[in-house]
PDB file of N, CA and C in Angstrom:
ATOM      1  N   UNK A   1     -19.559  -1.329   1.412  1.00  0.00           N
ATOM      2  CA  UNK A   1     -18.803  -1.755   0.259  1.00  0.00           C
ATOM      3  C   UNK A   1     -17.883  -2.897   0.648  1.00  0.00           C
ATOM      4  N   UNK A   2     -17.774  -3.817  -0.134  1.00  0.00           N
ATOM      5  CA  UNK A   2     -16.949  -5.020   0.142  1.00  0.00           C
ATOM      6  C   UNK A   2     -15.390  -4.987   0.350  1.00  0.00           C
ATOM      7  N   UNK A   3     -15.223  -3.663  -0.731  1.00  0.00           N
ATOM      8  CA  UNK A   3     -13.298  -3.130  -0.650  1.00  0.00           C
ATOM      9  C   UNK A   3     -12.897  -3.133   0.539  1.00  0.00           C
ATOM     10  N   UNK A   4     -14.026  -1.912   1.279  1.00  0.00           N
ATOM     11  CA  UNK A   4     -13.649  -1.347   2.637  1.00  0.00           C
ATOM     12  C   UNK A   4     -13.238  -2.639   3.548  1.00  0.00           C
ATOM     13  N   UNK A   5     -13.948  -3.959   3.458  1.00  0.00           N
ATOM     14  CA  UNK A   5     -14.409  -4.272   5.013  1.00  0.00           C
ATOM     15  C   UNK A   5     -12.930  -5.274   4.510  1.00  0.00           C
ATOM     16  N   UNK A   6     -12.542  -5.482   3.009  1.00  0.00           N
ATOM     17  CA  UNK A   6     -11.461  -6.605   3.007  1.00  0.00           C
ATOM     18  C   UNK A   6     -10.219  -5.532   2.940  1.00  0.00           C
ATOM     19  N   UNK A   7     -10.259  -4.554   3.462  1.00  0.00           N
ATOM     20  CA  UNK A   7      -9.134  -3.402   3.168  1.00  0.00           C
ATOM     21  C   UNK A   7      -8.648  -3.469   4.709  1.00  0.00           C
ATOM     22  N   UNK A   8      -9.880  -3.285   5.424  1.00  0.00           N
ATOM     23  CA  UNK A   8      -9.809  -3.037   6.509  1.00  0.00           C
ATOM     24  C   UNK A   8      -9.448  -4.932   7.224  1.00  0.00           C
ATOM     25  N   UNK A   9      -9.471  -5.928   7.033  1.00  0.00           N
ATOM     26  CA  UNK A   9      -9.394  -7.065   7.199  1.00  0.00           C
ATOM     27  C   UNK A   9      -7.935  -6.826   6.976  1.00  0.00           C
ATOM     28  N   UNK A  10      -7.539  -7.169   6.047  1.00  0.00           N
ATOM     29  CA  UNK A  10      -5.822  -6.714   5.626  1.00  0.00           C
ATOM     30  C   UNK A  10      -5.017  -5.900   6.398  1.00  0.00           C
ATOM     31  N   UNK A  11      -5.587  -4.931   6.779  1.00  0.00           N
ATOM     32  CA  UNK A  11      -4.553  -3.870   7.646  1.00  0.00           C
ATOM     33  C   UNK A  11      -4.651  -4.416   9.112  1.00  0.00           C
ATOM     34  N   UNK A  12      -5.746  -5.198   9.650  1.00  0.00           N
ATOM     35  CA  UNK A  12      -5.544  -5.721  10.517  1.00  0.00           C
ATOM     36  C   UNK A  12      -4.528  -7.217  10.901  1.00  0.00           C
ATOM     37  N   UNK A  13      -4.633  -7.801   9.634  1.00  0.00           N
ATOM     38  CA  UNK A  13      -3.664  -8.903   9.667  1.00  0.00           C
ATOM     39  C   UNK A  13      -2.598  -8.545   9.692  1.00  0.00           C
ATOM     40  N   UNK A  14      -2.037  -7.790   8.818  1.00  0.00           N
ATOM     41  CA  UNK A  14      -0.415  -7.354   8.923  1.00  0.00           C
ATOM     42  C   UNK A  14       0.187  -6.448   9.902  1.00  0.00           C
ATOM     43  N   UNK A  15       1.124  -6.306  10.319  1.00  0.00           N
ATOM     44  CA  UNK A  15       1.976  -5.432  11.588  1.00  0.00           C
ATOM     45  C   UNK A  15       2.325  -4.179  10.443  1.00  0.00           C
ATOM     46  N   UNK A  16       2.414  -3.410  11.429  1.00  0.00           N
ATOM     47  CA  UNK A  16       3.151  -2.110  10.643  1.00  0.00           C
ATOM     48  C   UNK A  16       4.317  -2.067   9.655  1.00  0.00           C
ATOM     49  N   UNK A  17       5.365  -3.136  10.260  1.00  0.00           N
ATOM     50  CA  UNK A  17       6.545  -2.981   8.951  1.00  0.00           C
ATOM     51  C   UNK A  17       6.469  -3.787   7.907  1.00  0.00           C
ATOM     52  N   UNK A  18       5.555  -5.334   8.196  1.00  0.00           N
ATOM     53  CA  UNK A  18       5.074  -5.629   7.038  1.00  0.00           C
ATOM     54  C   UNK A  18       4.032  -5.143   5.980  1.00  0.00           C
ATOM     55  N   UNK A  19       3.166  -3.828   7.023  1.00  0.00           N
ATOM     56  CA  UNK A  19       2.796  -3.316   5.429  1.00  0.00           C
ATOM     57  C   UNK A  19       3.368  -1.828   4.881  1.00  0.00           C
ATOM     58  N   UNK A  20       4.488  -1.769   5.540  1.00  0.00           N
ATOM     59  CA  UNK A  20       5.391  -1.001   4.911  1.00  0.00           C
ATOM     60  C   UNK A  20       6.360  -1.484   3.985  1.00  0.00           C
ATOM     61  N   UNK A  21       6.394  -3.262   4.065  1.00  0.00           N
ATOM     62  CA  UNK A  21       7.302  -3.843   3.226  1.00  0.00           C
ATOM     63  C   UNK A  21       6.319  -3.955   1.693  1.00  0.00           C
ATOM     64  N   UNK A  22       5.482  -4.610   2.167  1.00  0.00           N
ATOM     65  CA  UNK A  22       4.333  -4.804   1.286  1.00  0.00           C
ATOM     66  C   UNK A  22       3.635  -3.705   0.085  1.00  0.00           C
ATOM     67  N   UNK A  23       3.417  -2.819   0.733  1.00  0.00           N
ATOM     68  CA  UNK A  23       3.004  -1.351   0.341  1.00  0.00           C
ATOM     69  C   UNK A  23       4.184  -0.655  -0.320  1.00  0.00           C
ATOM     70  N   UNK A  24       5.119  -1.204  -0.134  1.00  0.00           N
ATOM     71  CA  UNK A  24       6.596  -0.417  -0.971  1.00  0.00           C
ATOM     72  C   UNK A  24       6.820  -1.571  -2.444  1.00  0.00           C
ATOM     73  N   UNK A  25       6.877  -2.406  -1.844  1.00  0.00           N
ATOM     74  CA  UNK A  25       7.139  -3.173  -2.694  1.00  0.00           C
ATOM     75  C   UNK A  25       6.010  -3.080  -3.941  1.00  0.00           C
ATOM     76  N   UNK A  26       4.904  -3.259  -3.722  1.00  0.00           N
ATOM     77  CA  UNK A  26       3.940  -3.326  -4.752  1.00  0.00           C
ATOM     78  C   UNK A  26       4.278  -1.512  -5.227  1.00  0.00           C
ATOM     79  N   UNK A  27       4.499  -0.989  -4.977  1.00  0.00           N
ATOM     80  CA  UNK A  27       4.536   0.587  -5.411  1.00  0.00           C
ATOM     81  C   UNK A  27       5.578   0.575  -6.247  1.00  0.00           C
ATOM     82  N   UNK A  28       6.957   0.283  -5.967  1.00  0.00           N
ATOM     83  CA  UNK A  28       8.264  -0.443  -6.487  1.00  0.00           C
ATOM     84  C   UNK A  28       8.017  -1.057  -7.732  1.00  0.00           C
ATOM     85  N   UNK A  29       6.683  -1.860  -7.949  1.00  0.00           N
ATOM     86  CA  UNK A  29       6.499  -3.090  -9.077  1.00  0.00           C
ATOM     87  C   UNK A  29       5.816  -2.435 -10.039  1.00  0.00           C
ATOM     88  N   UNK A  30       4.972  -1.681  -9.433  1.00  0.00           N
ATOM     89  CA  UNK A  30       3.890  -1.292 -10.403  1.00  0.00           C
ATOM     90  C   UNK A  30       4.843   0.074 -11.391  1.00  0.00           C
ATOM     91  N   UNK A  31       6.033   0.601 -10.656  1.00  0.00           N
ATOM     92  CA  UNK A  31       6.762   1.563 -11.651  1.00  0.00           C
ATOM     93  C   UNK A  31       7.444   1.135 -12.057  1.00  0.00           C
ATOM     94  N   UNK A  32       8.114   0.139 -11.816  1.00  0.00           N
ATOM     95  CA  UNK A  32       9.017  -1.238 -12.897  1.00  0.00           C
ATOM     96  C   UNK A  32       8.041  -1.824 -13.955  1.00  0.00           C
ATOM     97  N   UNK A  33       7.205  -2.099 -13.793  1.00  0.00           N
ATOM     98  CA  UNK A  33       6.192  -2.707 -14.366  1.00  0.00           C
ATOM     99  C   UNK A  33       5.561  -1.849 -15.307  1.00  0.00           C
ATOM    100  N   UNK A  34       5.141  -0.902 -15.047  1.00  0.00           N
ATOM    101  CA  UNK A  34       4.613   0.431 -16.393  1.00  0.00           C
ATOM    102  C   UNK A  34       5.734   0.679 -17.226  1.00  0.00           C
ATOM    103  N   UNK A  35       6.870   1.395 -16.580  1.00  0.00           N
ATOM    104  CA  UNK A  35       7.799   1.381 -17.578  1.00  0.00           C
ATOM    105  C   UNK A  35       8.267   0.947 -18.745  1.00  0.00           C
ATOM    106  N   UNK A  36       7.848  -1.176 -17.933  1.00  0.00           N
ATOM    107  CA  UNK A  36       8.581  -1.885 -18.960  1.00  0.00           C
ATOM    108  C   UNK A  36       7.495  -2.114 -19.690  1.00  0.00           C
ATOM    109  N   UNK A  37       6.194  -2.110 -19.478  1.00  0.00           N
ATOM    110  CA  UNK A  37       5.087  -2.230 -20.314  1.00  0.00           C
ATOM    111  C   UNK A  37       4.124  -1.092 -20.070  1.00  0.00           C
ATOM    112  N   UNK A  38       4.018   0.179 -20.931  1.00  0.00           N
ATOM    113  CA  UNK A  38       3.544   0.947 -20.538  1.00  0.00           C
ATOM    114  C   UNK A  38       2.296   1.251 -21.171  1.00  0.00           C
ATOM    115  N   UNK A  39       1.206   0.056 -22.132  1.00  0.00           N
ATOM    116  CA  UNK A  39       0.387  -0.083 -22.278  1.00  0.00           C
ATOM    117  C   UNK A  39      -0.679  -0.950 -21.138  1.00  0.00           C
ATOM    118  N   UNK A  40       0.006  -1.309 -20.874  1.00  0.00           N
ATOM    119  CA  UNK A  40      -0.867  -2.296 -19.200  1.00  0.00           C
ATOM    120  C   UNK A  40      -1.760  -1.058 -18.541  1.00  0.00           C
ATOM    121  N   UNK A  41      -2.600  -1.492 -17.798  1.00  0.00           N
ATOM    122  CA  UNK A  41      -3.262  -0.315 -16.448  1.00  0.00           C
ATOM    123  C   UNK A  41      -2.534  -0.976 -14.894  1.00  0.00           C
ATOM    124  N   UNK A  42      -1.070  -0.219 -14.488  1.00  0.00           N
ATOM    125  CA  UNK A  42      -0.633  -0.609 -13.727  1.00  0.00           C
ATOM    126  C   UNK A  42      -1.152   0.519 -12.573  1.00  0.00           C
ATOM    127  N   UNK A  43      -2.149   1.047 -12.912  1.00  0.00           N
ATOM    128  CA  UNK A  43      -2.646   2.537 -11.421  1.00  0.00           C
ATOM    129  C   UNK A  43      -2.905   2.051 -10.654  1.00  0.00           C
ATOM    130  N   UNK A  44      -4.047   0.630 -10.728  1.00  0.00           N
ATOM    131  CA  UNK A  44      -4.524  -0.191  -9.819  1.00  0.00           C
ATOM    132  C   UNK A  44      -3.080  -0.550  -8.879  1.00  0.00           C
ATOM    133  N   UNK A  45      -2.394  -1.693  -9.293  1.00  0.00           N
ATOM    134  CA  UNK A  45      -1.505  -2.000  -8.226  1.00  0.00           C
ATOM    135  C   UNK A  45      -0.337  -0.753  -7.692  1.00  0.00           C
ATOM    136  N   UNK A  46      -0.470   0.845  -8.607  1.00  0.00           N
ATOM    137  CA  UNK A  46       0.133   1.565  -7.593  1.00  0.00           C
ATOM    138  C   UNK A  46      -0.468   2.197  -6.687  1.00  0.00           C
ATOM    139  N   UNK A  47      -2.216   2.168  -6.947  1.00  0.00           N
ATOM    140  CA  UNK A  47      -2.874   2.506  -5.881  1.00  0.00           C
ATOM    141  C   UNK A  47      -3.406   1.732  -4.583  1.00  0.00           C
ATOM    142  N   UNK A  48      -3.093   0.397  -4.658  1.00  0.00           N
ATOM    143  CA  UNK A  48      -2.947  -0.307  -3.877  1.00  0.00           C
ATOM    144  C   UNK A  48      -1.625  -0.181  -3.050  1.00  0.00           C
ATOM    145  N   UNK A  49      -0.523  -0.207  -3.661  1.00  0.00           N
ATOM    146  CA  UNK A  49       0.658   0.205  -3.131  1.00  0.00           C
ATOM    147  C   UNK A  49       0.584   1.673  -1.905  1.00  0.00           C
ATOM    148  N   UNK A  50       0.339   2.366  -2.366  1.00  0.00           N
ATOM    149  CA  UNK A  50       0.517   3.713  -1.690  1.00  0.00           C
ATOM    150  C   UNK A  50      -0.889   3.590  -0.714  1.00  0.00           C
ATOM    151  N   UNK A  51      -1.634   3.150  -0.278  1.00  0.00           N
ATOM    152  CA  UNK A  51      -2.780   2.879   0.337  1.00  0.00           C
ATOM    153  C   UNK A  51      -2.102   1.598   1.514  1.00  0.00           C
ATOM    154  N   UNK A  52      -1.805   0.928   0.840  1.00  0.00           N
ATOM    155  CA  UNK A  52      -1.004  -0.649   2.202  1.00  0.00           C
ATOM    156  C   UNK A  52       0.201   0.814   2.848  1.00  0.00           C
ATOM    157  N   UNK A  53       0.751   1.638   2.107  1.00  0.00           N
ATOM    158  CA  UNK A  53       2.059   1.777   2.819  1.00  0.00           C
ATOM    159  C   UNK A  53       1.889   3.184   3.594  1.00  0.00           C
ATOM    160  N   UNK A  54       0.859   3.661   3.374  1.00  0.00           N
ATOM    161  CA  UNK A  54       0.585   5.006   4.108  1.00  0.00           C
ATOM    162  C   UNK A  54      -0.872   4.588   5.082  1.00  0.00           C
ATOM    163  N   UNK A  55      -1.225   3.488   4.842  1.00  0.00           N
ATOM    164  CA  UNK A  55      -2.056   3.152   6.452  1.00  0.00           C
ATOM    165  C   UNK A  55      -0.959   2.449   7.459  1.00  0.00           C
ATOM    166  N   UNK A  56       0.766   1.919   7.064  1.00  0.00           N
ATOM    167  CA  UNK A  56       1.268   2.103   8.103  1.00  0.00           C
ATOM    168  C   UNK A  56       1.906   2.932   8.915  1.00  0.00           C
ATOM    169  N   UNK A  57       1.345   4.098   8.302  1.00  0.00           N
ATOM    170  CA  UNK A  57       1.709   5.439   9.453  1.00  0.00           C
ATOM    171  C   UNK A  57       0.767   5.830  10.544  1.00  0.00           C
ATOM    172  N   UNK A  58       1.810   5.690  11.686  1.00  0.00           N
ATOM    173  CA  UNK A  58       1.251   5.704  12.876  1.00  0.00           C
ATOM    174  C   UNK A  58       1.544   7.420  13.249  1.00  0.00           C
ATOM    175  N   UNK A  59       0.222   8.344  13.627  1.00  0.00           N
ATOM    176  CA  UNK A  59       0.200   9.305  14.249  1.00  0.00           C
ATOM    177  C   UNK A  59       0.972   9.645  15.250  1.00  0.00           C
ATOM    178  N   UNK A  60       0.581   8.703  16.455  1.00  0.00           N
ATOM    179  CA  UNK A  60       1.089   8.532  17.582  1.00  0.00           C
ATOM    180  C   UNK A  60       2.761   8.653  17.400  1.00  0.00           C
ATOM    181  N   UNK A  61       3.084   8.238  16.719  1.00  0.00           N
ATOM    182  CA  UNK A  61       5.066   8.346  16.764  1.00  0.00           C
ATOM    183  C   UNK A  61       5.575   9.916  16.980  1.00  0.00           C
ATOM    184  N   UNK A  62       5.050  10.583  15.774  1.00  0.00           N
ATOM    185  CA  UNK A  62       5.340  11.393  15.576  1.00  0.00           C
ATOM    186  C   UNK A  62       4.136  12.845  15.905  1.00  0.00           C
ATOM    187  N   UNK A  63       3.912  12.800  17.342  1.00  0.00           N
ATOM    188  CA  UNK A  63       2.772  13.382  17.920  1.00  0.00           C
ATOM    189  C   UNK A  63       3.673  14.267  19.249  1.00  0.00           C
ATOM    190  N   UNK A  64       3.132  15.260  19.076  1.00  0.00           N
ATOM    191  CA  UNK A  64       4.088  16.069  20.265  1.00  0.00           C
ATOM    192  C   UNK A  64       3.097  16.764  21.565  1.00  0.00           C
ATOM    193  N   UNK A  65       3.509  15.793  22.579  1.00  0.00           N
ATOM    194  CA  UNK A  65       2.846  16.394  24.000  1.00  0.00           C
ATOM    195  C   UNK A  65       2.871  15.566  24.683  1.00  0.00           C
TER     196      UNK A  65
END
């Protein structure tokens, strides 16, 4: 699938806190954004949001041994 390989392209370009900035922010917009227009389909950019900002969680941090 084409999503995957430009999903996966993306998470490689950005560092971890930029796609924690990124991934918040668009999550941030898309519930400002429904609110103020709540006929729009804003799921897309909150499911983009929560997808950029929870692939920058690193296992390893918080891994015990």
């Amino acid at each position: 699938m084409a999503w995957k390989t430009k999903l996966i392209a993306f998470r490689q370009k950005l560092t971890r806190r930029q796609r924690l900035v990124v991934g918040g922010a668009a999550f941030v917009s898309a519930q400002v954004w429904a609110f103020s227009y709540p006929s729009q389909p804003w799921l897309y950019l909150l499911i983009l949001g929560v997808i950029v900002f929870i692939s920058a969680w690193s296992p390893e941090t918080y891994r015990k041994g």
